[in-house]
C-alpha atoms as a PDB file:
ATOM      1  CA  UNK A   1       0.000   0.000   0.000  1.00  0.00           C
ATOM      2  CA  UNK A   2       2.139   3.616  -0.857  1.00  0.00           C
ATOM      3  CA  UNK A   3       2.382   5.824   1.830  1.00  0.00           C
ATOM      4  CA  UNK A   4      -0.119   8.993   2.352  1.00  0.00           C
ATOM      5  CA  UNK A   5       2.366  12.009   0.672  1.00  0.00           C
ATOM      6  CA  UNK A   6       1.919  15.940   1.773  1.00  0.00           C
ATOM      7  CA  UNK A   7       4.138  16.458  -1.509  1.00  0.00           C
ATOM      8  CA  UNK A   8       1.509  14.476  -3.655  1.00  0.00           C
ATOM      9  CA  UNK A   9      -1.242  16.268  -1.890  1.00  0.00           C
ATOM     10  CA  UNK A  10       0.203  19.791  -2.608  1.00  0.00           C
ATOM     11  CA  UNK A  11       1.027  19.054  -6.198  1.00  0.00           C
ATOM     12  CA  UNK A  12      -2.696  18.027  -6.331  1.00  0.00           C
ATOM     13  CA  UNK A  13      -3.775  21.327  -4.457  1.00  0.00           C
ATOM     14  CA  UNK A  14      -1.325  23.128  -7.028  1.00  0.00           C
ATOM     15  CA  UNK A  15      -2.961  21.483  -9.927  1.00  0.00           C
ATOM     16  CA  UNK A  16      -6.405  22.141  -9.154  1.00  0.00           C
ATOM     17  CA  UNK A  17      -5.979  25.989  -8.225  1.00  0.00           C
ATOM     18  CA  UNK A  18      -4.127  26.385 -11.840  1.00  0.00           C
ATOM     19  CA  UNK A  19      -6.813  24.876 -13.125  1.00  0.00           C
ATOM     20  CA  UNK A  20      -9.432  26.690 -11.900  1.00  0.00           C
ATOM     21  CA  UNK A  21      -7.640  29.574 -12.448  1.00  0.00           C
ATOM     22  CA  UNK A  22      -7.665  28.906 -15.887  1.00  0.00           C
ATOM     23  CA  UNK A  23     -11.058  28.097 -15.851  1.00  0.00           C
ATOM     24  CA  UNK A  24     -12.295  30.951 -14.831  1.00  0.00           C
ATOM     25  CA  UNK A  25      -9.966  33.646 -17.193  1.00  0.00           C
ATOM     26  CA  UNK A  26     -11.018  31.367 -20.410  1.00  0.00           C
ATOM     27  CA  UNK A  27     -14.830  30.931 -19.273  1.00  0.00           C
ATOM     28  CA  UNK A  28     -15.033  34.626 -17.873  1.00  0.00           C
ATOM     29  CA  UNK A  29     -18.152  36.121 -19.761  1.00  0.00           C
ATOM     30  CA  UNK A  30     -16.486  39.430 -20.767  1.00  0.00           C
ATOM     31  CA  UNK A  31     -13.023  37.659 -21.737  1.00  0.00           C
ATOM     32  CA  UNK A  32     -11.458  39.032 -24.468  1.00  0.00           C
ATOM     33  CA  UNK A  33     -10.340  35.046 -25.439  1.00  0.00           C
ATOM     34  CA  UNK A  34     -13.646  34.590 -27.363  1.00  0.00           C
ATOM     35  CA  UNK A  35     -14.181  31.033 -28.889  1.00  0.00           C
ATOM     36  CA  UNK A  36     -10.706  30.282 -28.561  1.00  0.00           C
ATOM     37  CA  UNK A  37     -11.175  30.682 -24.932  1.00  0.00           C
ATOM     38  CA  UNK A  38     -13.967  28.276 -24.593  1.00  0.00           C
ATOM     39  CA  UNK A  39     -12.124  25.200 -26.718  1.00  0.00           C
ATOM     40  CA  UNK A  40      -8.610  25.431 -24.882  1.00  0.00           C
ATOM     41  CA  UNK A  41     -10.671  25.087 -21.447  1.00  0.00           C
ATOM     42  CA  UNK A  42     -11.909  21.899 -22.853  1.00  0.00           C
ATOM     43  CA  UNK A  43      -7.935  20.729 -23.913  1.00  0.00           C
ATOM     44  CA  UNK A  44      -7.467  21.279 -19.974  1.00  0.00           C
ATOM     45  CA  UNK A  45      -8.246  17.692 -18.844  1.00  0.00           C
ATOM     46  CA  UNK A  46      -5.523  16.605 -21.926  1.00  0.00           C
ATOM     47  CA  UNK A  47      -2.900  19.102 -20.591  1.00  0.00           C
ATOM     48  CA  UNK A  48      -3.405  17.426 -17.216  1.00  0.00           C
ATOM     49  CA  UNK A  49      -3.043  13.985 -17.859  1.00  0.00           C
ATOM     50  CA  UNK A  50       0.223  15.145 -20.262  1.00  0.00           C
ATOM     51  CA  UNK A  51       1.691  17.015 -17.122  1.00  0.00           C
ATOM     52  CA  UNK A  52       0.909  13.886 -14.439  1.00  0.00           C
ATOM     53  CA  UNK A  53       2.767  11.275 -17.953  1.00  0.00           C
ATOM     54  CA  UNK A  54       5.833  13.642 -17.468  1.00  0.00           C
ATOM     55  CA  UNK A  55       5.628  13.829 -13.805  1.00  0.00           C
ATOM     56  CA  UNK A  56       6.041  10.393 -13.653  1.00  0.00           C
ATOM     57  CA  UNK A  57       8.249   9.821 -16.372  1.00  0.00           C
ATOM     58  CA  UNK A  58      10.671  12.424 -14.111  1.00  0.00           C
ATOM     59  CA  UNK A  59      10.508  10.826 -11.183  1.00  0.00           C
ATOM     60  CA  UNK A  60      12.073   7.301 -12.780  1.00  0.00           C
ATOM     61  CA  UNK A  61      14.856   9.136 -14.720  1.00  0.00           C
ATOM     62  CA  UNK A  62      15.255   6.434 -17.133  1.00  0.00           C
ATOM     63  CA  UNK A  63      14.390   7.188 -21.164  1.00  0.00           C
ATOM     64  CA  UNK A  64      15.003   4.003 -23.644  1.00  0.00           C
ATOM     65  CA  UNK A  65      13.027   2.082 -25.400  1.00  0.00           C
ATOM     66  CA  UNK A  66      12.957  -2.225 -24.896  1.00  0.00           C
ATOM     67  CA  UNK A  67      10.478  -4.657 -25.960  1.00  0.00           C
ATOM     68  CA  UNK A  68       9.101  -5.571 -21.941  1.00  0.00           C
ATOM     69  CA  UNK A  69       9.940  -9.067 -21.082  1.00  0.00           C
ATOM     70  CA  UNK A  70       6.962 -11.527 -20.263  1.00  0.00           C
ATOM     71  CA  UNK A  71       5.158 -11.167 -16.964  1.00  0.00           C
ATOM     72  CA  UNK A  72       6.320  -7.552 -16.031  1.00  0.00           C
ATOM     73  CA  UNK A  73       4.023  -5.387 -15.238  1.00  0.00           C
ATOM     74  CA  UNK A  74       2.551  -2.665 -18.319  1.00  0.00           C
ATOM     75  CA  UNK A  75       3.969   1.214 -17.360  1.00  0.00           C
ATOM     76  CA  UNK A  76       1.422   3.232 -19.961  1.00  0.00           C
ATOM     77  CA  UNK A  77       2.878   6.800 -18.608  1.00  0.00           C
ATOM     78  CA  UNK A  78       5.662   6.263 -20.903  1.00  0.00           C
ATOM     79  CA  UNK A  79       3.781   6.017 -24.304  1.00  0.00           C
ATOM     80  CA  UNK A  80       0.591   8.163 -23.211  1.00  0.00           C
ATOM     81  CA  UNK A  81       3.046  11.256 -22.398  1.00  0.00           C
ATOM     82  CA  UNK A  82       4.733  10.663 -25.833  1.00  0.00           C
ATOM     83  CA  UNK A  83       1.205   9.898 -27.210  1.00  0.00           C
ATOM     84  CA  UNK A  84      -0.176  12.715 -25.756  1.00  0.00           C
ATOM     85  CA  UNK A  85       2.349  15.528 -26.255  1.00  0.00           C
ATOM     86  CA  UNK A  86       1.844  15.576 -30.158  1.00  0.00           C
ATOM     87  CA  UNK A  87      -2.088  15.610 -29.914  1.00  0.00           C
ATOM     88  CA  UNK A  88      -2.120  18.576 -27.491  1.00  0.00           C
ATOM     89  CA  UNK A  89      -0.081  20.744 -29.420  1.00  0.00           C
ATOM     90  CA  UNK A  90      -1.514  20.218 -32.354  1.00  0.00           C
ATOM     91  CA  UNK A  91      -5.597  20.715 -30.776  1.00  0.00           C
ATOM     92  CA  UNK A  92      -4.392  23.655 -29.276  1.00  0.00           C
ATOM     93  CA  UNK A  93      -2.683  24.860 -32.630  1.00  0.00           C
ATOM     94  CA  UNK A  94      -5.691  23.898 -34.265  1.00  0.00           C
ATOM     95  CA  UNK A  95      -8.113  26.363 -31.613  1.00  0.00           C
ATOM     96  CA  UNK A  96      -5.989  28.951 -31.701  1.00  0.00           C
ATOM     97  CA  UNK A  97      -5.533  29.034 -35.709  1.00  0.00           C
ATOM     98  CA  UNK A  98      -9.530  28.153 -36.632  1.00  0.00           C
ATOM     99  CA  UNK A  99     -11.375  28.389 -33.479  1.00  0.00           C
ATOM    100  CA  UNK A 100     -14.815  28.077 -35.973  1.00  0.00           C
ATOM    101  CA  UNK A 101     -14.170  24.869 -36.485  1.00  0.00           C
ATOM    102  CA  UNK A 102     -13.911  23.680 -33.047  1.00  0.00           C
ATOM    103  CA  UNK A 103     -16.760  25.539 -31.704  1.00  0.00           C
ATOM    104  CA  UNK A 104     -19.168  23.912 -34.653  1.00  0.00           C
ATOM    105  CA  UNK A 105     -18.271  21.129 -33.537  1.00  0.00           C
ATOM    106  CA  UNK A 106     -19.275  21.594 -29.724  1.00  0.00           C
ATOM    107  CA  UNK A 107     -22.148  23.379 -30.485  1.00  0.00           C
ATOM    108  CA  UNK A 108     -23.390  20.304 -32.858  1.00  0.00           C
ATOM    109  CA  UNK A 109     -22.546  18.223 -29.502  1.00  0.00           C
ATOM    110  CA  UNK A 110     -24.042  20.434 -27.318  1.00  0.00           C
ATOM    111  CA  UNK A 111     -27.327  20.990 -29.032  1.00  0.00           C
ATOM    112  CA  UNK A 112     -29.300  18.017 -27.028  1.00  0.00           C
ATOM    113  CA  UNK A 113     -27.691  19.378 -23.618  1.00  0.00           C
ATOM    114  CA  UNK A 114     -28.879  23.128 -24.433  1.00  0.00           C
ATOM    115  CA  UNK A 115     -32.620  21.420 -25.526  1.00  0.00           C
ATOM    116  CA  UNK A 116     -32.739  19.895 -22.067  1.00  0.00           C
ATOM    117  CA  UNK A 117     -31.463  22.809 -19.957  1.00  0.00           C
ATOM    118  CA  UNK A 118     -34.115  24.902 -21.648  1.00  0.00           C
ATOM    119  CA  UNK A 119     -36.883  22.416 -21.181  1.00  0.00           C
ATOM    120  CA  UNK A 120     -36.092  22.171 -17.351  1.00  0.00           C
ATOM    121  CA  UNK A 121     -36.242  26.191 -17.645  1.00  0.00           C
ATOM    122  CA  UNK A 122     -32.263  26.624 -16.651  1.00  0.00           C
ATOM    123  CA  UNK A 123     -30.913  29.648 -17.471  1.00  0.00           C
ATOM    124  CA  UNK A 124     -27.519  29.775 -19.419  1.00  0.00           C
ATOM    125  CA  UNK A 125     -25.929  32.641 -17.911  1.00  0.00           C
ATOM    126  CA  UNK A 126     -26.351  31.007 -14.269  1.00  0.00           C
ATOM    127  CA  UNK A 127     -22.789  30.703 -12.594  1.00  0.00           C
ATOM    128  CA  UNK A 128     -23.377  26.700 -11.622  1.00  0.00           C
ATOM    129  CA  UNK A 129     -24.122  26.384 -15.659  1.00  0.00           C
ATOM    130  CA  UNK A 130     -20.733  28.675 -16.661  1.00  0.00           C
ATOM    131  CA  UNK A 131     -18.380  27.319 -13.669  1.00  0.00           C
ATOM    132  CA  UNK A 132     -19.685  23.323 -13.469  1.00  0.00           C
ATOM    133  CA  UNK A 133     -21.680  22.304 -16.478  1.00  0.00           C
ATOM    134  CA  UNK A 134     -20.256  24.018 -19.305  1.00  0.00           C
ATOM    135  CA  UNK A 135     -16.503  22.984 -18.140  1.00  0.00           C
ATOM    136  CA  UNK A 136     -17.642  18.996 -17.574  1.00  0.00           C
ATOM    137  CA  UNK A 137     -19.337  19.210 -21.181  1.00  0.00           C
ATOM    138  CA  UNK A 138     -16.311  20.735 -23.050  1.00  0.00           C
ATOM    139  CA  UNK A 139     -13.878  17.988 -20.819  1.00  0.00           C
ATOM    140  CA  UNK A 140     -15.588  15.177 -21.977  1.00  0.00           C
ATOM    141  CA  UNK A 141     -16.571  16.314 -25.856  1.00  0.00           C
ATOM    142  CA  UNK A 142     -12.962  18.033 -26.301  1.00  0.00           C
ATOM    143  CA  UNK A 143     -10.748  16.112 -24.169  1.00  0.00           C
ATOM    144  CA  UNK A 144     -12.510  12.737 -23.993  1.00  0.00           C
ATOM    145  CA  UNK A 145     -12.430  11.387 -27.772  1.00  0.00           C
ATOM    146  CA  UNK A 146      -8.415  12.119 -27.613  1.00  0.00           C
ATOM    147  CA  UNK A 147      -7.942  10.653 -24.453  1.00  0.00           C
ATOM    148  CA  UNK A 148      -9.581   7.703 -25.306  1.00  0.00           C
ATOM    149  CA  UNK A 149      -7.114   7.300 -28.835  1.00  0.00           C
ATOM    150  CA  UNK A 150      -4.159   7.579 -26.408  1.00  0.00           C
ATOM    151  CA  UNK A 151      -5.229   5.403 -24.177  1.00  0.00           C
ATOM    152  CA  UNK A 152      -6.057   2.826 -26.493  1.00  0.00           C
ATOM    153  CA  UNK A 153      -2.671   3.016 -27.797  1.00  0.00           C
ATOM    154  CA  UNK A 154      -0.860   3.690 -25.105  1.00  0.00           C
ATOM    155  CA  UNK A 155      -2.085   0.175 -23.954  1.00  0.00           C
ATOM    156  CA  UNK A 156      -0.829  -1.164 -27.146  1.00  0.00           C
ATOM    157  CA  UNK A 157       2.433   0.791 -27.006  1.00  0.00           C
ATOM    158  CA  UNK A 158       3.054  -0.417 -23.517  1.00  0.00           C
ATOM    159  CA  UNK A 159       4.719  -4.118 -24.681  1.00  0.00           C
ATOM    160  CA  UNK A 160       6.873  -1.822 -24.980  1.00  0.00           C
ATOM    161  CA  UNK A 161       9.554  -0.191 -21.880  1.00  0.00           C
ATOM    162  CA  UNK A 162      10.004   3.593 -21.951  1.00  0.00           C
ATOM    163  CA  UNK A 163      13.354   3.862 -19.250  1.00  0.00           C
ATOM    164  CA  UNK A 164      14.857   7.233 -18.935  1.00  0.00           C
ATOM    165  CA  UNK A 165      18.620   7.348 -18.250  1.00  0.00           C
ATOM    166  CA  UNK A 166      21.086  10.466 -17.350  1.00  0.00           C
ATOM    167  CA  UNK A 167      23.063  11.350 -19.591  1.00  0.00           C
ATOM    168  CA  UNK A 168      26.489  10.387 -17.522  1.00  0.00           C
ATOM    169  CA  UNK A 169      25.643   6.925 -18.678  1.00  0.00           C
ATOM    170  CA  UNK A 170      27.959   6.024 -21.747  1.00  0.00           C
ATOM    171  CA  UNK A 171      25.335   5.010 -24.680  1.00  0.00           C
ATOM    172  CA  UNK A 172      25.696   1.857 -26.225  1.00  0.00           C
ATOM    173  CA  UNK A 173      28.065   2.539 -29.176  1.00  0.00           C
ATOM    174  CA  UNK A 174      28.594  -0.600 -30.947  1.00  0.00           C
ATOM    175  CA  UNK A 175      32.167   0.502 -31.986  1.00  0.00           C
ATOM    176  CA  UNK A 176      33.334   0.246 -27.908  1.00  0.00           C
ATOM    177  CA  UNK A 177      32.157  -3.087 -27.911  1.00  0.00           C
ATOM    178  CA  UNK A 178      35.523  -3.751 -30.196  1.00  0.00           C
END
């Protein structure tokens, strides 16, 4: 069983005040971040998930690549952070370039949600919709479909061994073995 960690606990703290932070500048009503705003706080789940790969990858300090021997347990942080990187830079290049595209997109997904909150007579501009529905909606229609690709092949990638090692270690140079 691991060992409660004040360290771990802060980092989480740290995490979730950035995070709402962000939140609230990108979902802010009178922002100046427009559309742009509202599809990079639904990448903020992906950015997460990226920074918690590369937190673990930094505590091991070991970067190769080796086919895993039988039996061993599966490390996915490995291949989801190098899975992951790639896909968040290029959704955020892609809402920062042509927001339009992005936001048809969530609107065409968030058509049935906005039918229901106005058939139960919710108001839109309500801050429980702004700061706690809207956010959970753009996580999961954003963030979930490319967390769910690097997940699947993370889990694929993972017969594979990601090990990180300093760079004081000699590499293996096949003409030293001479």
């Amino acid at each position: 069983m691991r060992r409660f960690s004040i360290a771990g606990l802060m980092l989480v703290i740290a995490l979730a005040g950035v995070n709402l932070a962000l939140l609230h500048s990108l979902l802010e009503p009178n922002s100046s971040t427009g559309m742009s705003g509202v599809l990079l706080a639904g990448l903020l789940p992906l950015a997460n998930s990226l920074a918690i790969a590369l937190g673990l990858l930094a505590a091991r300090w070991r970067v190769a690549l080796r086919r895993r021997p039988r039996g061993q347990g599966t490390g996915r942080a490995g291949a989801f952070a190098i899975l992951c990187g790639p896909i968040l830079a290029g959704l955020i290049a892609a809402s920062l370039i042509s927001p339009q595209g992005g936001m048809d997109y969530a609107n065409w997904a968030g058509d049935p949600m906005g039918r229901v909150l106005n058939g139960s007579g919710i108001e839109f501009n309500n801050d429980v919709v702004i700061y706690a529905v809207l956010p959970a909606f753009l996580f999961l229609v954003i963030s979930g479909p490319p967390l769910l690709l690097v997940v699947a092949l993370a889990t694929i990638l993972s017969r594979f061994q990601l090990v990180v090692t300093p760079r004081e270690t000699p590499c293996d140079d096949p003409e030293s073995r001479a």
